[in-house]
N, C-alpha and C. Protein backbone atom coordinates (compact mmCIF):
# COMPACT_ATOMS: atom_id res chain seq x y z
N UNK A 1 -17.07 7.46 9.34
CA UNK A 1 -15.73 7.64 8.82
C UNK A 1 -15.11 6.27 8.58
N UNK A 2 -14.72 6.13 7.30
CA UNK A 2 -13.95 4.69 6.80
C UNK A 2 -12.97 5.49 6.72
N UNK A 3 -11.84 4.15 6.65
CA UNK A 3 -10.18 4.63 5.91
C UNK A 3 -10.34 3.46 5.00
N UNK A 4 -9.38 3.99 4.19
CA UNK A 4 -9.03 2.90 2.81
C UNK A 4 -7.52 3.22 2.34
N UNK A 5 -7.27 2.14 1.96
CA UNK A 5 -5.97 1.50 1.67
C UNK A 5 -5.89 1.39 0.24
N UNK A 6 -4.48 2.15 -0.80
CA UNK A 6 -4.55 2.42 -1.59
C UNK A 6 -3.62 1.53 -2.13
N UNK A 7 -3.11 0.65 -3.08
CA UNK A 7 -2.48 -0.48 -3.52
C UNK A 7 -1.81 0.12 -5.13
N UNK A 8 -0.66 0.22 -5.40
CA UNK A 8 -0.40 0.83 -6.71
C UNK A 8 0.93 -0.81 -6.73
N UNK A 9 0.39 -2.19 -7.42
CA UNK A 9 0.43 -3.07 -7.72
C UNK A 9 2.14 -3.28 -8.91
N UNK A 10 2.78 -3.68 -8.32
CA UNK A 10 4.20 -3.72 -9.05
C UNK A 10 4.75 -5.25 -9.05
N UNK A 11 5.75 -5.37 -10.38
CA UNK A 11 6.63 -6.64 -10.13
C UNK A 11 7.39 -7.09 -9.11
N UNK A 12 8.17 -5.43 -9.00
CA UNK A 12 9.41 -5.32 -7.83
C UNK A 12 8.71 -4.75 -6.71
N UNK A 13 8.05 -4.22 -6.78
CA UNK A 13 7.96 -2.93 -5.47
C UNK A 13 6.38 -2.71 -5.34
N UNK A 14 5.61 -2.45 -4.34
CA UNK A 14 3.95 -2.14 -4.33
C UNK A 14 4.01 -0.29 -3.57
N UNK A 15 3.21 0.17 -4.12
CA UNK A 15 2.78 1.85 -3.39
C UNK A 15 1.94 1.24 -2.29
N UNK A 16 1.76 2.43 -1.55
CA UNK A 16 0.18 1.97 -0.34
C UNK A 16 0.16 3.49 -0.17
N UNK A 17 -0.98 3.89 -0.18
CA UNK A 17 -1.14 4.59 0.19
C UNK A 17 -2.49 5.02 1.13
N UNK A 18 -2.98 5.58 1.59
CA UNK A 18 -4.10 5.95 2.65
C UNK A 18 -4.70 6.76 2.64
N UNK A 19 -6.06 6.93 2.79
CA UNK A 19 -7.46 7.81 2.79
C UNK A 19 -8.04 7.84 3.99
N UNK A 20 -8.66 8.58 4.29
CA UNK A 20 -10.31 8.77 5.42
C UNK A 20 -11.39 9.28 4.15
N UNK A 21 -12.02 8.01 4.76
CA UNK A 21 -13.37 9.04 3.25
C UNK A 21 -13.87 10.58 4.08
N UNK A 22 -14.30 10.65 5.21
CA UNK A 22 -14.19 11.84 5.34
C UNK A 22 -13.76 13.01 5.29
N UNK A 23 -12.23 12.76 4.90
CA UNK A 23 -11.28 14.20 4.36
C UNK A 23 -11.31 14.06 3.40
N UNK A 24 -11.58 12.92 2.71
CA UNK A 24 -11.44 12.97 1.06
C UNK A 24 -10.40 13.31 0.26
N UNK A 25 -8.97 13.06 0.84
CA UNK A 25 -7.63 13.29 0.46
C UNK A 25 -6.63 11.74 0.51
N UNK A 26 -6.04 11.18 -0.15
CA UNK A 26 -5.24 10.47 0.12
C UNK A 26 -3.90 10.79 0.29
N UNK A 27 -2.98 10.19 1.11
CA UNK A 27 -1.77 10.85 1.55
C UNK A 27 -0.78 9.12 1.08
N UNK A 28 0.30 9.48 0.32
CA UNK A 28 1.25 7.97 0.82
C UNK A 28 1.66 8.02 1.59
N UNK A 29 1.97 6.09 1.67
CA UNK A 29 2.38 6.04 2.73
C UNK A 29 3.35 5.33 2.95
N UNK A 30 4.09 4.46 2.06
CA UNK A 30 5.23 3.33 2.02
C UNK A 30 5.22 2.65 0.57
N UNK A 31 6.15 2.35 0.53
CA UNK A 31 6.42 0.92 -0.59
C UNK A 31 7.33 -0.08 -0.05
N UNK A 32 7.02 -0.80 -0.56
CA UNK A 32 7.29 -2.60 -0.21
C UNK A 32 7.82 -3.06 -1.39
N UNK A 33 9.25 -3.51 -1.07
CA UNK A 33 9.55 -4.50 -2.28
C UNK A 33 9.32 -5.67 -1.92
N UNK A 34 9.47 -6.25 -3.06
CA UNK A 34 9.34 -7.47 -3.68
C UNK A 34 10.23 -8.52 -3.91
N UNK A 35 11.58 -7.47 -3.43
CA UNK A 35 12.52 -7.91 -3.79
C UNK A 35 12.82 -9.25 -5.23
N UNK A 36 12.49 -8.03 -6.49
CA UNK A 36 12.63 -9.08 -7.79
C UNK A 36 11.92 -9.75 -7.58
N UNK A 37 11.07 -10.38 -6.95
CA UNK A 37 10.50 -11.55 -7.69
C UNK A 37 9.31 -12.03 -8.09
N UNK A 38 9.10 -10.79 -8.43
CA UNK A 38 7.84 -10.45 -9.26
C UNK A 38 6.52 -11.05 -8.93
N UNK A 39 5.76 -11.68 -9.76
CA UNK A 39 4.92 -12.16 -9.03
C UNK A 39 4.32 -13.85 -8.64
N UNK A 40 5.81 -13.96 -8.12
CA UNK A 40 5.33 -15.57 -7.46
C UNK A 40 4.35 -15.16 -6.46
N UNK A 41 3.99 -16.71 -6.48
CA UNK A 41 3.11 -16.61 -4.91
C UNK A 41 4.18 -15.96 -3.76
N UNK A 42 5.56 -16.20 -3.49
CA UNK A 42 5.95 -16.04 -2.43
C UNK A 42 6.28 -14.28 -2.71
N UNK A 43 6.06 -14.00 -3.30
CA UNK A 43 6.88 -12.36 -3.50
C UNK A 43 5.60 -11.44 -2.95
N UNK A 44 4.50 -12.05 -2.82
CA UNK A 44 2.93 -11.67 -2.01
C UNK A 44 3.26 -11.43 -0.99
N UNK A 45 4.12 -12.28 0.13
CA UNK A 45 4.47 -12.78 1.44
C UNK A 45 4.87 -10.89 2.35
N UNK A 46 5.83 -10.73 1.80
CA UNK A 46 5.90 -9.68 2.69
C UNK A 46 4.91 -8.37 2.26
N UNK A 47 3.88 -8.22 1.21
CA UNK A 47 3.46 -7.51 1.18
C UNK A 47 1.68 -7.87 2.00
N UNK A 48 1.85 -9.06 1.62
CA UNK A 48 0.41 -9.39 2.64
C UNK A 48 0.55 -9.22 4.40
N UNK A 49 1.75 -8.88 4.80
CA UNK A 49 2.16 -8.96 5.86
C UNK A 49 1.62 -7.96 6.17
N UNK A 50 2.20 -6.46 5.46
CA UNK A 50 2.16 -5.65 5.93
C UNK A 50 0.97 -4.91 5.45
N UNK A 51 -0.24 -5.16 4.47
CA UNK A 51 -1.59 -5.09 4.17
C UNK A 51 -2.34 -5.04 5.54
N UNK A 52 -2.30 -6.90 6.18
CA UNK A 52 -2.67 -7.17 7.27
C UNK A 52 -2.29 -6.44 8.43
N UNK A 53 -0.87 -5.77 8.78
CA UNK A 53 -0.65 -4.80 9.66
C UNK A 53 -1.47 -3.64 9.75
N UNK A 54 -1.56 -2.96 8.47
CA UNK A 54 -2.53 -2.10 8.11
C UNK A 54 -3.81 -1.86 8.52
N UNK A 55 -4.51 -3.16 7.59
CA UNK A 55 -5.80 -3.51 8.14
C UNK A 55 -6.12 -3.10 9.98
N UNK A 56 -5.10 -3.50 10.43
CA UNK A 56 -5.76 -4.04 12.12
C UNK A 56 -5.02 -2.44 12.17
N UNK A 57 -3.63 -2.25 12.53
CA UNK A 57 -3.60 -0.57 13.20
C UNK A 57 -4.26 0.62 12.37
N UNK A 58 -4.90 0.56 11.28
CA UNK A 58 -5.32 1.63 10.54
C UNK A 58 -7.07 1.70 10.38
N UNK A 59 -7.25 0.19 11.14
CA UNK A 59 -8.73 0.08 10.93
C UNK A 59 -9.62 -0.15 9.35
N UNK A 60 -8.48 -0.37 8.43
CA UNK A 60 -8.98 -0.18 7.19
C UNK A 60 -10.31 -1.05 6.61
N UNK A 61 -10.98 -0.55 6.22
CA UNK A 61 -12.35 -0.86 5.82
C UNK A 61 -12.76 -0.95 4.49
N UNK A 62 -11.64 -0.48 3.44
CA UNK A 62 -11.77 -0.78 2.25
C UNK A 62 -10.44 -0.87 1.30
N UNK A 63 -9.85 -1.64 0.45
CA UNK A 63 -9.12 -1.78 -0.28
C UNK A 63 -9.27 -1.22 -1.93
N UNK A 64 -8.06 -0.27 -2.14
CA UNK A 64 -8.82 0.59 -3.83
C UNK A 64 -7.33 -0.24 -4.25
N UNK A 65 -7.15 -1.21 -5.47
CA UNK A 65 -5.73 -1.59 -5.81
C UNK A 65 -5.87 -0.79 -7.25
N UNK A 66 -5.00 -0.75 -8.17
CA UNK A 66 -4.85 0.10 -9.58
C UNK A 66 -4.65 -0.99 -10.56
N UNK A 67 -5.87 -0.88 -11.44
CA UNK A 67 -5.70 -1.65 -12.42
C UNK A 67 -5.42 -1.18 -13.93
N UNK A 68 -3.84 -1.60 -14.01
CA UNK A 68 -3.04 -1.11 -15.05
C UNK A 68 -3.61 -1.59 -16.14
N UNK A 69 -4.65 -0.96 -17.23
CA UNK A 69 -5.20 -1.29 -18.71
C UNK A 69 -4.23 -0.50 -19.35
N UNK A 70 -4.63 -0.99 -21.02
CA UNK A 70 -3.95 -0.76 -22.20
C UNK A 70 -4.25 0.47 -21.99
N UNK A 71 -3.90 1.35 -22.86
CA UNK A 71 -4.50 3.06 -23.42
C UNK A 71 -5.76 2.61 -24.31
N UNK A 72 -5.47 1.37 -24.68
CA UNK A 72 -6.78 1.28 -25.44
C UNK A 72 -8.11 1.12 -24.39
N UNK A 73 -7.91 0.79 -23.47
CA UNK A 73 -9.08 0.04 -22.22
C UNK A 73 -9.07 -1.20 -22.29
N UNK A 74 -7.86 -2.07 -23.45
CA UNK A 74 -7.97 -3.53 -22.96
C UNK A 74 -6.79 -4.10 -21.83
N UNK A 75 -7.60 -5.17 -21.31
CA UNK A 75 -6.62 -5.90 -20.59
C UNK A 75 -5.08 -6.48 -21.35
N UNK A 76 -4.07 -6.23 -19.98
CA UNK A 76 -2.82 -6.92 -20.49
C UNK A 76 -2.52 -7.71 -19.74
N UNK A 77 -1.25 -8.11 -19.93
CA UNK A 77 -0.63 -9.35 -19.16
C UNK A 77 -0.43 -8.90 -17.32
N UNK A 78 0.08 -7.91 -17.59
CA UNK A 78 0.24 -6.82 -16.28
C UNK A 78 -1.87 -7.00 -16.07
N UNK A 79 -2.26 -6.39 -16.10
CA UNK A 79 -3.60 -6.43 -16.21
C UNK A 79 -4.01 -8.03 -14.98
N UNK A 80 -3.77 -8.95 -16.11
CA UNK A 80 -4.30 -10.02 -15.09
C UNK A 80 -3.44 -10.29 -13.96
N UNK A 81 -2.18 -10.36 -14.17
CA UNK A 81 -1.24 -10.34 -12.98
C UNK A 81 -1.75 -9.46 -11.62
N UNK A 82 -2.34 -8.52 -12.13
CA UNK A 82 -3.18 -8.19 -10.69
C UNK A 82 -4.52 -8.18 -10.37
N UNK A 83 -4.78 -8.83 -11.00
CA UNK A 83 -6.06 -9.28 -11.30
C UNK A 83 -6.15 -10.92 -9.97
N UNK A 84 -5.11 -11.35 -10.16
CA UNK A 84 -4.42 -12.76 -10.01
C UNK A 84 -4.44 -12.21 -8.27
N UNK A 85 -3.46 -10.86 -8.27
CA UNK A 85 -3.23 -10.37 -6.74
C UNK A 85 -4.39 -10.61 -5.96
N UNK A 86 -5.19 -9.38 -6.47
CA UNK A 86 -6.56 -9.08 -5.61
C UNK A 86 -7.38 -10.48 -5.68
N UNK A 87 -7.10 -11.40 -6.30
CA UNK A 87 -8.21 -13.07 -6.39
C UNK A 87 -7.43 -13.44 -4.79
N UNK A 88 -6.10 -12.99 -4.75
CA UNK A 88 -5.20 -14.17 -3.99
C UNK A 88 -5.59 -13.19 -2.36
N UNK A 89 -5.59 -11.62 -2.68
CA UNK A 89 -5.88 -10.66 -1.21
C UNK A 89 -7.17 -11.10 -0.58
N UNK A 90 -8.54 -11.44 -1.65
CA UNK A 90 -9.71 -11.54 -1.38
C UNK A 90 -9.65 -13.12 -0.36
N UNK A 91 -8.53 -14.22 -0.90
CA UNK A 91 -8.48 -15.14 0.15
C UNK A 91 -7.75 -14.78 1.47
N UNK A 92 -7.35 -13.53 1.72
CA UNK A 92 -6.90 -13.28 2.95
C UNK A 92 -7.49 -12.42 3.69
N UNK A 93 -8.58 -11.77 3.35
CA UNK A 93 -9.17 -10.87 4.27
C UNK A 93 -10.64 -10.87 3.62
N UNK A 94 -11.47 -10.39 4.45
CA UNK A 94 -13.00 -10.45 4.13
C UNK A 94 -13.29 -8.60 3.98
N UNK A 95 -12.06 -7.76 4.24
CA UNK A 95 -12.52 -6.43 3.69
C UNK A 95 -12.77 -5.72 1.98
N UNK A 96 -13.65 -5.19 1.64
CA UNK A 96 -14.11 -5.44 0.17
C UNK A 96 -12.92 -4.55 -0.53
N UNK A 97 -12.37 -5.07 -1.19
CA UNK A 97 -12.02 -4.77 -2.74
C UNK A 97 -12.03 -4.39 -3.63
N UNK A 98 -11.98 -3.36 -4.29
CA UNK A 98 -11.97 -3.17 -5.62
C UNK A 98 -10.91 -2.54 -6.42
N UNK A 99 -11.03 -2.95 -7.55
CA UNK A 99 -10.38 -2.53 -9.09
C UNK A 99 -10.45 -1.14 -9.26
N UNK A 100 -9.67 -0.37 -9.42
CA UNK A 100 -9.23 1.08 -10.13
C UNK A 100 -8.99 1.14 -10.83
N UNK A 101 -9.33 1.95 -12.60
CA UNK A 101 -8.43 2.21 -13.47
C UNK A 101 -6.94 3.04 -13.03
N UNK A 102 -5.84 2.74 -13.60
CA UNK A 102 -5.08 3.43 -12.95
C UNK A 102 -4.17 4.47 -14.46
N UNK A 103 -4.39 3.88 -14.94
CA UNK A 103 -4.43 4.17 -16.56
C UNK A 103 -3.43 6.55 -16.52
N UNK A 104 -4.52 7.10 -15.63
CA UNK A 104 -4.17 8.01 -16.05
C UNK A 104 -3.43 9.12 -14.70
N UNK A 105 -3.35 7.97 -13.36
CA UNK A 105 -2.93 8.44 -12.50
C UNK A 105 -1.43 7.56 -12.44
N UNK A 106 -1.03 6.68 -13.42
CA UNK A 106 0.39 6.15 -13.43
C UNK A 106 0.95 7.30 -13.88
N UNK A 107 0.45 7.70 -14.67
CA UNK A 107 1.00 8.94 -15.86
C UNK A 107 1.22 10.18 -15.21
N UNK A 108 0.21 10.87 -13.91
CA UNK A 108 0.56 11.28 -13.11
C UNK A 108 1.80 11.30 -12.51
N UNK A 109 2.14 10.15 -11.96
CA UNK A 109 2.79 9.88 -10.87
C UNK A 109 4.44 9.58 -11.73
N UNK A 110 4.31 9.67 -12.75
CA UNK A 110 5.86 9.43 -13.34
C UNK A 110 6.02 10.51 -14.02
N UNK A 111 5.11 11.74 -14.51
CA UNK A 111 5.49 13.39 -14.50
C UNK A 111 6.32 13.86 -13.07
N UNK A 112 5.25 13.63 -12.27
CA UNK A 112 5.79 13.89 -10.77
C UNK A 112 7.64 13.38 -10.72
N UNK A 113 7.69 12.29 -11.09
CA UNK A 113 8.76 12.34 -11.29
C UNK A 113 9.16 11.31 -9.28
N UNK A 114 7.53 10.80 -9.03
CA UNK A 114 8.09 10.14 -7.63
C UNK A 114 7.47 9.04 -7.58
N UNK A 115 7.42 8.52 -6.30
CA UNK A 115 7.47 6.75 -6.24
C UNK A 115 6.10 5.93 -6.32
N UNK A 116 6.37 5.12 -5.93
CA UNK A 116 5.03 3.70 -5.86
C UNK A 116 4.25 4.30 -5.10
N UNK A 117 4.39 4.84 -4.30
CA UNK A 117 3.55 5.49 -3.03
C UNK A 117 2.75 6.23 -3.41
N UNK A 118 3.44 7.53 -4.37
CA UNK A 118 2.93 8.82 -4.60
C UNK A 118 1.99 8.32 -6.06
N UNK A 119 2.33 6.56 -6.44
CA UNK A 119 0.81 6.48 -7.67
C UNK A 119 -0.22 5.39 -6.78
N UNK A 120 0.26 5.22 -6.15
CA UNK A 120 -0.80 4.83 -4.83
C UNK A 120 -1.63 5.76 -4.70
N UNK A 121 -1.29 6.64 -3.77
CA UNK A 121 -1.80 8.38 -3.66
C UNK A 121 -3.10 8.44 -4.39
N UNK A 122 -2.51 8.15 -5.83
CA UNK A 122 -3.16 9.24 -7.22
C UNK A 122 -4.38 7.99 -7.33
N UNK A 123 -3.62 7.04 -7.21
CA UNK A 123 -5.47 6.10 -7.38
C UNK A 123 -6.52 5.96 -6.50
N UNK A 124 -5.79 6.22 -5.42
CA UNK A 124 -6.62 5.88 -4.08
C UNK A 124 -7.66 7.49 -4.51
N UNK A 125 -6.86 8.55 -4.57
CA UNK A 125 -7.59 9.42 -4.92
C UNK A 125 -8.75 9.65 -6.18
N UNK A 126 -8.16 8.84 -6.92
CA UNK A 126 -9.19 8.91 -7.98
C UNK A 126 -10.64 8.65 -7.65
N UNK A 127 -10.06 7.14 -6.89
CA UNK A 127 -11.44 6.27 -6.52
C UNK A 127 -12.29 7.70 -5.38
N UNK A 128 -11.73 7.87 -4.88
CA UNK A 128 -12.65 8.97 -3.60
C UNK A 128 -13.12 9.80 -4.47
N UNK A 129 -12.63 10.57 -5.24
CA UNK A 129 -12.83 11.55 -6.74
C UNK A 129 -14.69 10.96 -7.15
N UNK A 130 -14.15 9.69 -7.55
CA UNK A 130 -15.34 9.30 -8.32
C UNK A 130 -16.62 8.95 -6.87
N UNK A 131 -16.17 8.65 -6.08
CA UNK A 131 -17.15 8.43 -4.83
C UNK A 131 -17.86 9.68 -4.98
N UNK A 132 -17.29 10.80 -4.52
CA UNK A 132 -17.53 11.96 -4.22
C UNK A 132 -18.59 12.90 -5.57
N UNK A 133 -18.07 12.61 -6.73
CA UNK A 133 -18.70 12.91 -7.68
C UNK A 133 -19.73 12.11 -7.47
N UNK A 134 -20.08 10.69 -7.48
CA UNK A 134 -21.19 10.05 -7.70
C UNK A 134 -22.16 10.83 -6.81
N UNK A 135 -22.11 10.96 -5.11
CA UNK A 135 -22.30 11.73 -3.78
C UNK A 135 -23.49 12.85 -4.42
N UNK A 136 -22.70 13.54 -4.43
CA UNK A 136 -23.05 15.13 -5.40
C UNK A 136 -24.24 14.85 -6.17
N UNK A 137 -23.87 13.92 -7.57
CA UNK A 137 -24.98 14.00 -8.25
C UNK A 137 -25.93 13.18 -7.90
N UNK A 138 -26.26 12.29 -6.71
CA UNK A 138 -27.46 11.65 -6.36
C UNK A 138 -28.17 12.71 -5.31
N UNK A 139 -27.10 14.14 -5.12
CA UNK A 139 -28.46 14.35 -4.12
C UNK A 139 -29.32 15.90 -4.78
């Protein structure tokens, strides 16, 4: 049983949300501002804080962050800006990482009509989605 930590990546504000690969559900769990200031190095500060809190009381073992592409599938400015994040998370922790399209679970999460958290949720879930599918068809 891993848990993983779900990252829905903002100017102002970040989602988090949380998994057990064994239930195979993600639940949110908070957002963190940024308070405006988008993405300096220092506007990282309180969200690496509380990543690292995470990490150690949640045991987390894997990081899924959402990587906002065009509709076309190309990269944008938003795009590398968190691109930039996860370069800067990977110098703070040695737990692995990866990139999510988030493309069609933002879209989700603003029908829903709710927060950073709840498109946290939707990516973290995706990624388990696609785990789980891959699962299936290798056996």
């Amino acid at each position: 049983m891993s848990k993983l930590l779900g990252i829905d990546y903002g100017q102002a504000k970040c989602g988090l949300a949380l998994a057990d690969s064994d239930v195979k559900t993600a639940v949110p769990l908070d957002v963190v501002s940024l308070n405006d200031l988008g993405f300096q190095p220092k506007a990282d500060q309180p969200l690496a804080g509380r990543i690292k809190d995470l990490i150690e009381s949640e045991e987390i073992e894997k990081i899924v962050v959402g990587l906002p592409l065009g509709l076309d599938g190309r990269e944008t400015a938003q795009t590398k800006e968190v691109r930039e994040f996860i370069k800067n998370l990977k110098l703070k922790t040695d737990i692995e990482i990866v990139a999510e399209d988030e493309r069609l679970t933002t879209a989700q999460a603003k029908r829903s009509g709710h927060d950073d958290a709840v498109a946290a949720m939707y990516i973290l879930q995706s990624y388990l989605d696609k785990l789980n599918k891959k699962h299936k068809d290798n056996q």
